[in-house]
PDB file of N, CA and C in Angstrom:
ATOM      1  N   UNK A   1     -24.974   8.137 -13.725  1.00  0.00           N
ATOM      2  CA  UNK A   1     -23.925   9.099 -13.478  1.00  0.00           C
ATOM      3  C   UNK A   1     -23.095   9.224 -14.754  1.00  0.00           C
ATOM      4  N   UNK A   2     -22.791  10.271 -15.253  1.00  0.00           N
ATOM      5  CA  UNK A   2     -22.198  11.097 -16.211  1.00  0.00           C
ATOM      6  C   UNK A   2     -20.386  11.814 -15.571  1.00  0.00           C
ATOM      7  N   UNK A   3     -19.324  10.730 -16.486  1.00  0.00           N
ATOM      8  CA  UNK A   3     -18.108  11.503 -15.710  1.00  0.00           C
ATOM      9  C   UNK A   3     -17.598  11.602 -17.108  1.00  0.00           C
ATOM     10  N   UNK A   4     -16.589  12.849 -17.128  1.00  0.00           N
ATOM     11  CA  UNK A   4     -15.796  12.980 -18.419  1.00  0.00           C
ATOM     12  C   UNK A   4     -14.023  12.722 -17.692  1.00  0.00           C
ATOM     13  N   UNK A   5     -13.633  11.988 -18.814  1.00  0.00           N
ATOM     14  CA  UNK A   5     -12.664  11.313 -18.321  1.00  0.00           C
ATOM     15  C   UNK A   5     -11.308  12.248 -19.453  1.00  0.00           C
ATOM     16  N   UNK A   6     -10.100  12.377 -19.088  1.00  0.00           N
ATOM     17  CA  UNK A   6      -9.109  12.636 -19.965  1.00  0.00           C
ATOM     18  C   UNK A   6      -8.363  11.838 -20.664  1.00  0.00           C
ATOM     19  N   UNK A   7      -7.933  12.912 -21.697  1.00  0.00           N
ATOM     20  CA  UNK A   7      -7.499  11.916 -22.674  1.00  0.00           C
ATOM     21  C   UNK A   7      -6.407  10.740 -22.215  1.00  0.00           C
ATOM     22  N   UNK A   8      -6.100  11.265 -21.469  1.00  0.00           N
ATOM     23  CA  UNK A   8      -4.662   9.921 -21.263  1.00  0.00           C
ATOM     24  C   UNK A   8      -5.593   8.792 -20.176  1.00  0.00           C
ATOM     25  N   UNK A   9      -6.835   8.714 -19.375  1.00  0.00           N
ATOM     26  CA  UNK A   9      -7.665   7.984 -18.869  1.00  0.00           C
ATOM     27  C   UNK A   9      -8.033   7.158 -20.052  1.00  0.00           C
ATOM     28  N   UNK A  10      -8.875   7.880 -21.202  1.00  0.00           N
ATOM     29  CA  UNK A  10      -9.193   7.349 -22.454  1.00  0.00           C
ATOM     30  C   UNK A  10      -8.476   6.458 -22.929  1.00  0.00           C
ATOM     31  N   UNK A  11      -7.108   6.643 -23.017  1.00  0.00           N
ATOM     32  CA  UNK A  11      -5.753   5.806 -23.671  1.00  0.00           C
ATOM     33  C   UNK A  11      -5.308   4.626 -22.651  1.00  0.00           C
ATOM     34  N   UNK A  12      -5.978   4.854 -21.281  1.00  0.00           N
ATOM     35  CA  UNK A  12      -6.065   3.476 -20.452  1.00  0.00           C
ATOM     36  C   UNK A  12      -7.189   2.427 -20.540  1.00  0.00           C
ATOM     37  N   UNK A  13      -8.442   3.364 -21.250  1.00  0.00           N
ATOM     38  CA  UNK A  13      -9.287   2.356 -21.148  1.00  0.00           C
ATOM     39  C   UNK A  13      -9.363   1.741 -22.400  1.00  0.00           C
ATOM     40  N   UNK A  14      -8.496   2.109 -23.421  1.00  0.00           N
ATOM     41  CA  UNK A  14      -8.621   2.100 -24.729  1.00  0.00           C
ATOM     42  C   UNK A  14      -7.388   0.626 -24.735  1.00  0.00           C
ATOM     43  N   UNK A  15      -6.242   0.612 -24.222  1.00  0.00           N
ATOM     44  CA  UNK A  15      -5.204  -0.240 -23.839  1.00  0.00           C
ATOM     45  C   UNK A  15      -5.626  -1.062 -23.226  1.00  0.00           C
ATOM     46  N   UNK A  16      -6.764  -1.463 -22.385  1.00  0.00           N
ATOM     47  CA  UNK A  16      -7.327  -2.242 -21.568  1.00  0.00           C
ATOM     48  C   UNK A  16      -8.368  -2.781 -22.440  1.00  0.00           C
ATOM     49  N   UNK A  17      -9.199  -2.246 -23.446  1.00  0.00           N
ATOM     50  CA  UNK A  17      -9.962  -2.676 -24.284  1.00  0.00           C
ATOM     51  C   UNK A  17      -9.193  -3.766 -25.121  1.00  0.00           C
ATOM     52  N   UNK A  18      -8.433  -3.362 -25.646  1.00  0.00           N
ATOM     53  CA  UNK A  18      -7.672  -3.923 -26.556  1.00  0.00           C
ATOM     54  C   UNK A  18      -7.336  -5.370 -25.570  1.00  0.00           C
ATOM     55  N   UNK A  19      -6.599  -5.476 -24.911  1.00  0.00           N
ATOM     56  CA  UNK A  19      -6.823  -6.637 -24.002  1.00  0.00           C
ATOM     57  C   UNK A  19      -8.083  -7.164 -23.317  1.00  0.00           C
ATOM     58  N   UNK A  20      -8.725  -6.915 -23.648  1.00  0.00           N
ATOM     59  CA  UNK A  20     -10.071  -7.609 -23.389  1.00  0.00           C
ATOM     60  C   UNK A  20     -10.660  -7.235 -21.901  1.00  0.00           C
ATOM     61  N   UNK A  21     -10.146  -6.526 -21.411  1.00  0.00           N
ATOM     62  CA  UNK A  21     -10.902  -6.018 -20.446  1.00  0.00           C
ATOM     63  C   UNK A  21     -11.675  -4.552 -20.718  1.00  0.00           C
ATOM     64  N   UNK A  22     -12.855  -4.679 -19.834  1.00  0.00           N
ATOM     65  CA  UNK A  22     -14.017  -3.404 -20.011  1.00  0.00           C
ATOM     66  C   UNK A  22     -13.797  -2.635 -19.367  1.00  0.00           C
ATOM     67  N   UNK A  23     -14.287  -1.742 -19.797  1.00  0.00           N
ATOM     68  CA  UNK A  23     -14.396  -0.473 -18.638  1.00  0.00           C
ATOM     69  C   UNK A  23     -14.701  -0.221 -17.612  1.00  0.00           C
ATOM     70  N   UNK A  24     -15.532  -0.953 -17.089  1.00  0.00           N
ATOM     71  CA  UNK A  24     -15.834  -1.388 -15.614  1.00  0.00           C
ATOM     72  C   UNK A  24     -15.286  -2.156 -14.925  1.00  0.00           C
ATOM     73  N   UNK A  25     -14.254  -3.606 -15.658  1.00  0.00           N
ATOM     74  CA  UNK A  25     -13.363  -3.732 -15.225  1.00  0.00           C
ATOM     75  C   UNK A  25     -11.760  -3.230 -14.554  1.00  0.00           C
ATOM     76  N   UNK A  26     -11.481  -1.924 -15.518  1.00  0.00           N
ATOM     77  CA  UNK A  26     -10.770  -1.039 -15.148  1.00  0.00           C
ATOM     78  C   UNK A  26     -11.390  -0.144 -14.322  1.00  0.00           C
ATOM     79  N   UNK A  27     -12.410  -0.217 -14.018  1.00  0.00           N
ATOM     80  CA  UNK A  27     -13.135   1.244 -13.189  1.00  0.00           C
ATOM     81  C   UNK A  27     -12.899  -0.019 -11.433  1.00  0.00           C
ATOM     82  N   UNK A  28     -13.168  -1.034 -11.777  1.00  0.00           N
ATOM     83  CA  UNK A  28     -13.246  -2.110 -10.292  1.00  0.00           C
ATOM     84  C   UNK A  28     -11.823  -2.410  -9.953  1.00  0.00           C
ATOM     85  N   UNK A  29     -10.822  -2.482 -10.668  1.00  0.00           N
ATOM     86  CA  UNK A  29      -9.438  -2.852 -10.212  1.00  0.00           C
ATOM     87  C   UNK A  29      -9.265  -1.047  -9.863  1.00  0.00           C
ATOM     88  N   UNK A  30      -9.401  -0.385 -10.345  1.00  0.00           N
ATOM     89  CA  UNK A  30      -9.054   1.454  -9.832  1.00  0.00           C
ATOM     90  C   UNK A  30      -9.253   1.448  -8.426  1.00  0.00           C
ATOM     91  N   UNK A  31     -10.801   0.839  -8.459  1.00  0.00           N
ATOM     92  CA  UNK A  31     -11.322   0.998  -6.995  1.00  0.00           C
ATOM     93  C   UNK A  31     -10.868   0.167  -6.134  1.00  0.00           C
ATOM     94  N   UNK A  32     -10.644  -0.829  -6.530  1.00  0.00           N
ATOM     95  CA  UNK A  32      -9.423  -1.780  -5.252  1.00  0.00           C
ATOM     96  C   UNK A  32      -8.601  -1.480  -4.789  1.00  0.00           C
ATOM     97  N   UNK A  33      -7.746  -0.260  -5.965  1.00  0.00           N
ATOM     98  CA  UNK A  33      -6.513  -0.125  -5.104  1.00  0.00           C
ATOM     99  C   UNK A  33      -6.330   1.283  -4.305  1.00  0.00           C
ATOM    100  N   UNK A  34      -7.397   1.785  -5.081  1.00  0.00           N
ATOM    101  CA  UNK A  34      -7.791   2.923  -3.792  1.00  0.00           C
ATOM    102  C   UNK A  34      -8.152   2.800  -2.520  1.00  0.00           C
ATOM    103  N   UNK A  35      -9.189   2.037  -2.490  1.00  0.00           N
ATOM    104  CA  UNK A  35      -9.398   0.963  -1.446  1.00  0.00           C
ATOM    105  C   UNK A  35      -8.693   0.488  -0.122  1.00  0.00           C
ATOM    106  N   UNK A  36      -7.372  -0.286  -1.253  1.00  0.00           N
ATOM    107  CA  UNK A  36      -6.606  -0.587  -0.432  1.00  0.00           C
ATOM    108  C   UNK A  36      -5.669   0.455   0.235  1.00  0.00           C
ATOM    109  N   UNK A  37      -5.889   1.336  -0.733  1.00  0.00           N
ATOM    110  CA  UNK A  37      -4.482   2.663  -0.078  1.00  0.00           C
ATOM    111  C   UNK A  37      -5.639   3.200   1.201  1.00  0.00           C
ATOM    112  N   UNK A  38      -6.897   3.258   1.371  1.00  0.00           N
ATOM    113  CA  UNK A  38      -7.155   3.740   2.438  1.00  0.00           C
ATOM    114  C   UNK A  38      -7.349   2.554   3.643  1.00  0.00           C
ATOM    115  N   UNK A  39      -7.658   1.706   3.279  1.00  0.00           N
ATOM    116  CA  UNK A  39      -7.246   0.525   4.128  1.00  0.00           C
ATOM    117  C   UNK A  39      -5.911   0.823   5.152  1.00  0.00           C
ATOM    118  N   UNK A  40      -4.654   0.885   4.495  1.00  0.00           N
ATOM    119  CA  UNK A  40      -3.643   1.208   4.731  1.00  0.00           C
ATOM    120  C   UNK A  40      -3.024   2.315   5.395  1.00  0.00           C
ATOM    121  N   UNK A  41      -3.969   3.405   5.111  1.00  0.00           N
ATOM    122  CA  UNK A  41      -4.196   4.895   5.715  1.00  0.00           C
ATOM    123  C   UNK A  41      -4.694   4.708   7.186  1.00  0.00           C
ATOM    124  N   UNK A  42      -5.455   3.782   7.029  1.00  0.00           N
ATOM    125  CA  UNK A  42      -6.523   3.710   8.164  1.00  0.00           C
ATOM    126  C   UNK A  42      -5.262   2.828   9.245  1.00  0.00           C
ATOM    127  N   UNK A  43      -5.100   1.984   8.596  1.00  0.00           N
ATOM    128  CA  UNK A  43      -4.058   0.663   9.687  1.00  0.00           C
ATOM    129  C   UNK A  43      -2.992   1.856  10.092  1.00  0.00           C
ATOM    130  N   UNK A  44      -2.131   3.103   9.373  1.00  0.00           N
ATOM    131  CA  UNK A  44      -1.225   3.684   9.910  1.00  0.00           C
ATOM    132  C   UNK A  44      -2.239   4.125  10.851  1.00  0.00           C
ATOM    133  N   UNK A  45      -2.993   4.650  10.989  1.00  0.00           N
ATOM    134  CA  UNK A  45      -3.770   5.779  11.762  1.00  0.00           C
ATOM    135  C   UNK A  45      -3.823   4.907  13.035  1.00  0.00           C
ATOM    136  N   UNK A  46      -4.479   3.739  12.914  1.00  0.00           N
ATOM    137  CA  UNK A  46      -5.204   2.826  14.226  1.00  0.00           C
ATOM    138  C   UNK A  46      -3.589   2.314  15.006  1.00  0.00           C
ATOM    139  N   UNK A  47      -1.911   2.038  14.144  1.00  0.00           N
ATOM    140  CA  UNK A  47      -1.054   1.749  14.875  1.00  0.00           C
ATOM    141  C   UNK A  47       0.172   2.549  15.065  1.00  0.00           C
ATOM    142  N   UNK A  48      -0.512   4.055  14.898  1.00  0.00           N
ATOM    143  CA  UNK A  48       0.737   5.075  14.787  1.00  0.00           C
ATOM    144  C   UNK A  48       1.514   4.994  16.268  1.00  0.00           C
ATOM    145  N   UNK A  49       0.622   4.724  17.017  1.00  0.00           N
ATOM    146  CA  UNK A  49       1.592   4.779  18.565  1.00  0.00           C
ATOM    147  C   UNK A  49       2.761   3.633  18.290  1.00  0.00           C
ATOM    148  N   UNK A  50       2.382   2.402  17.881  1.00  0.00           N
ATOM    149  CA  UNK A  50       3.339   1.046  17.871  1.00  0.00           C
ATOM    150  C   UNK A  50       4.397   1.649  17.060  1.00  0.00           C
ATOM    151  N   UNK A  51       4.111   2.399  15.531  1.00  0.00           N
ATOM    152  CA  UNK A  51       4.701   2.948  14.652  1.00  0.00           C
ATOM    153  C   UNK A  51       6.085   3.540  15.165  1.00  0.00           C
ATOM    154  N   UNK A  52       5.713   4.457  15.631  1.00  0.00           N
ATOM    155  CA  UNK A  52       6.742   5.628  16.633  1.00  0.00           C
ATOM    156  C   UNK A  52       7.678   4.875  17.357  1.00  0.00           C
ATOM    157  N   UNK A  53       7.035   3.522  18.321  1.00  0.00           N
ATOM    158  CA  UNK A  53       8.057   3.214  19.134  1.00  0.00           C
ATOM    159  C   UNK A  53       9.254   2.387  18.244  1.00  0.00           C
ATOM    160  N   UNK A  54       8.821   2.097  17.051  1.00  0.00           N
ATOM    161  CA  UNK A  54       9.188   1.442  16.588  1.00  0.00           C
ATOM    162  C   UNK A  54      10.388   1.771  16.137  1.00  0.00           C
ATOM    163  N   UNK A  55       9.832   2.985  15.249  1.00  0.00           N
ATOM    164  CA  UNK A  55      10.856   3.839  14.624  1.00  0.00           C
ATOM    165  C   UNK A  55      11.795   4.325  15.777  1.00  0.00           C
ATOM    166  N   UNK A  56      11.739   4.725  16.742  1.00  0.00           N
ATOM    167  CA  UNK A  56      12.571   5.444  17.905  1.00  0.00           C
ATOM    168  C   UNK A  56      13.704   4.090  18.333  1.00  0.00           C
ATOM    169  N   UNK A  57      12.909   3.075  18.627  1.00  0.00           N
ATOM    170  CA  UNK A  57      13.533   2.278  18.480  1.00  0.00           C
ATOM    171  C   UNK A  57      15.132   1.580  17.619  1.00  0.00           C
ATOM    172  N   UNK A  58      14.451   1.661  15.881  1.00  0.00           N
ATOM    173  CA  UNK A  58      15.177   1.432  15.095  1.00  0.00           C
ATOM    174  C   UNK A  58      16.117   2.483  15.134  1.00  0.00           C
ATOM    175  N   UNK A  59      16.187   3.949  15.680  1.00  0.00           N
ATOM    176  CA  UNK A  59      16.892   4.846  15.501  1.00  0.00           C
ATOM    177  C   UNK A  59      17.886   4.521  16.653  1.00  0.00           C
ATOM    178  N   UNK A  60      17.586   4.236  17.714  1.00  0.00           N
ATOM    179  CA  UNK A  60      18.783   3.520  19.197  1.00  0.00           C
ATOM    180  C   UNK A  60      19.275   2.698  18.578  1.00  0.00           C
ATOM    181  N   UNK A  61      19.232   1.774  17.678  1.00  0.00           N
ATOM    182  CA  UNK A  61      19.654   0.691  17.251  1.00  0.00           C
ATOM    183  C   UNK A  61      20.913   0.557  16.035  1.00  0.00           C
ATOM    184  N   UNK A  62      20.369   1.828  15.542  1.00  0.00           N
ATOM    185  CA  UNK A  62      21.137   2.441  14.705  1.00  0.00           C
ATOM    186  C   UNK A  62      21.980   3.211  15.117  1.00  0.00           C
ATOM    187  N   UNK A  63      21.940   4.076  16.018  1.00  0.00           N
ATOM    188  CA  UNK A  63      23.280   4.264  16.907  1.00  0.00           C
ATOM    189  C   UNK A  63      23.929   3.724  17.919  1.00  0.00           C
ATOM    190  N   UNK A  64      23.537   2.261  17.985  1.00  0.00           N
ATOM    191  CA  UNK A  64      24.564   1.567  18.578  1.00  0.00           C
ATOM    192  C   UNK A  64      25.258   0.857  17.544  1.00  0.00           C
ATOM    193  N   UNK A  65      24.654   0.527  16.255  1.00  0.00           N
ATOM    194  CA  UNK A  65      25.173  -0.117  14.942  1.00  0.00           C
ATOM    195  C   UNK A  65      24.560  -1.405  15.113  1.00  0.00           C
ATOM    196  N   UNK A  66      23.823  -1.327  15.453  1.00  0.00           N
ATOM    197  CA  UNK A  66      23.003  -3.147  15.475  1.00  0.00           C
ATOM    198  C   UNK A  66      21.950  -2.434  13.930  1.00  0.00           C
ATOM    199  N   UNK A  67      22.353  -2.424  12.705  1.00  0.00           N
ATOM    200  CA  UNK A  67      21.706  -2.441  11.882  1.00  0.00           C
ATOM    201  C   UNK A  67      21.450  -3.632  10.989  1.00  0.00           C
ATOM    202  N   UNK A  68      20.566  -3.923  10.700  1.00  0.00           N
ATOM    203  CA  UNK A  68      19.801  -5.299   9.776  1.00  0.00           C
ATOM    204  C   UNK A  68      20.440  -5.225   8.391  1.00  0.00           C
ATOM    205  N   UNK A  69      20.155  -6.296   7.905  1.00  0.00           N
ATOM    206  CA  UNK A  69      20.308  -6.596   6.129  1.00  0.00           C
ATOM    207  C   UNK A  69      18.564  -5.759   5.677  1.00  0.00           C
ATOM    208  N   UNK A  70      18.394  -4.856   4.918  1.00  0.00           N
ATOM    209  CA  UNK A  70      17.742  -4.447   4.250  1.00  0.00           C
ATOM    210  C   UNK A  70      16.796  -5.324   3.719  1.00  0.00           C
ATOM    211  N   UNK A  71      16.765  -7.027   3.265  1.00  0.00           N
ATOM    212  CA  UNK A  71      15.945  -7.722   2.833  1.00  0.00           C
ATOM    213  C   UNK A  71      15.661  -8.507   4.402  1.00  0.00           C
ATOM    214  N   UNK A  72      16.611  -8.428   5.377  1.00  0.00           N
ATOM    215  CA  UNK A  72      15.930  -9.006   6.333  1.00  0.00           C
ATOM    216  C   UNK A  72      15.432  -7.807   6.883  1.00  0.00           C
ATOM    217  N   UNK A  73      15.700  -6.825   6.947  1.00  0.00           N
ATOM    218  CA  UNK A  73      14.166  -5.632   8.267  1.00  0.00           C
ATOM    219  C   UNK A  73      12.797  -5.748   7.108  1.00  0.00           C
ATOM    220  N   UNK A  74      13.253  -6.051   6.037  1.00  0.00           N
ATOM    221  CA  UNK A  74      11.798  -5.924   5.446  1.00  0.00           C
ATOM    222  C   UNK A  74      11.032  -7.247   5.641  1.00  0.00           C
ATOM    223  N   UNK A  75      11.524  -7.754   5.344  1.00  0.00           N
ATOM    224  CA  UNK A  75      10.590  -9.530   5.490  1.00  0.00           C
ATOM    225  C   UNK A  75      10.117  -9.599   7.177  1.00  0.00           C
ATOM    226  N   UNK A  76      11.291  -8.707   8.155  1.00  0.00           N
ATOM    227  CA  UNK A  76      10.451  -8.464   9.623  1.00  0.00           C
ATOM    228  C   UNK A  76       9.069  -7.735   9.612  1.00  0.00           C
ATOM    229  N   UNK A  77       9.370  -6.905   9.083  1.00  0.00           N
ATOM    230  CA  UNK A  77       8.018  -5.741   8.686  1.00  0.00           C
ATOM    231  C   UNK A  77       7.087  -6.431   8.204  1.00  0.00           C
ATOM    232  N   UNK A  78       6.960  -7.249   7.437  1.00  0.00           N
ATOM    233  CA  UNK A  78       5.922  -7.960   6.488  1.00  0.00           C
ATOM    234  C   UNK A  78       5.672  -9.162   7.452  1.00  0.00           C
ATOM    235  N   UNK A  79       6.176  -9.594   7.975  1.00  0.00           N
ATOM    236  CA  UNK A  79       5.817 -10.384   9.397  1.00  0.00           C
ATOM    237  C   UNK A  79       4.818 -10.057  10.128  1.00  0.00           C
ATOM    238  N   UNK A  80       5.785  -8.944  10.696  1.00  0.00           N
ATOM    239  CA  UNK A  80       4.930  -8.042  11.760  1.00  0.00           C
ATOM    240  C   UNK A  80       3.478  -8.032  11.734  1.00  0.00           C
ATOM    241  N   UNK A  81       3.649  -7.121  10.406  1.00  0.00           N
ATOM    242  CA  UNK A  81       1.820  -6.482  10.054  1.00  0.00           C
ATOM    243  C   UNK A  81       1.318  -7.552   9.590  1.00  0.00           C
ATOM    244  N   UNK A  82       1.955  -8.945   8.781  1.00  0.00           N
ATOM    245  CA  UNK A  82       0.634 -10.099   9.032  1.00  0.00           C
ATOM    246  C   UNK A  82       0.394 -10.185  10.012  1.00  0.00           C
ATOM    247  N   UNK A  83       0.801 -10.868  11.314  1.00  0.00           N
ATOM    248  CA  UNK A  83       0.700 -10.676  12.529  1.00  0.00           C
ATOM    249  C   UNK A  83      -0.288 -10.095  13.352  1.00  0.00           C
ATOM    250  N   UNK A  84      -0.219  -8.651  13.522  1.00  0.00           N
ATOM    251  CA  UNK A  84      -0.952  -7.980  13.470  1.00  0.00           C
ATOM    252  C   UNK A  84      -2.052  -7.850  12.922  1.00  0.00           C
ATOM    253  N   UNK A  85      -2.391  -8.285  11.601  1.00  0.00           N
ATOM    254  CA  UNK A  85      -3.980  -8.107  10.802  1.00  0.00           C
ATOM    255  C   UNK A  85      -4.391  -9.333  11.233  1.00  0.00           C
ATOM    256  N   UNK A  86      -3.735 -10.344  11.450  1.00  0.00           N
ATOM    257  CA  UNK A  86      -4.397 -11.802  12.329  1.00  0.00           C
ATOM    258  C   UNK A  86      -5.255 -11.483  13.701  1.00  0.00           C
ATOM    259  N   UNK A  87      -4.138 -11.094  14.342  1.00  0.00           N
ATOM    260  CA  UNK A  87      -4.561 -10.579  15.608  1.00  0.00           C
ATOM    261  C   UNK A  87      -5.887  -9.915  15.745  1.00  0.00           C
TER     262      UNK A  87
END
């Protein structure tokens, strides 16, 4: 397979050369994290119902003023969905 890549692609693989990684190494970390973004696509898709209640939820909660510390709803969230990918 034959791909033409742009110049500012070029200037990534060229920056990555220089550090000692190959081009196929940059072509395999690309693909991981694409990967993972559809991974992620997919997990919203499979828990959009939980999603919703969730959010509807957080929105009652928020108009009663029971609102969280910002580093604590997130470390809940990151709970959660380990949790969940265990499960």
């Amino acid at each position: 397979m034959i791909i033409e890549i742009k110049p500012e692609q070029q200037k990534v693989l060229d920056r990555a050369a220089r550090s000692g990684m190959s081009p196929e190494d940059v072509l395999d970390q690309a693909f991981a994290v694409i990967d993972e973004q559809y991974r992620e696509d997919d997990w919203m898709l499979a828990e959009k119902q939980f999603i919703a209640v969730q959010i509807e939820e957080g929105f009652a909660q928020s108009e009663r003023g029971e609102l969280l510390d910002a580093d604590l709803a997130i470390k809940g969230l990151r709970e959660g969905r380990t949790t969940r990918r265990i499960a």
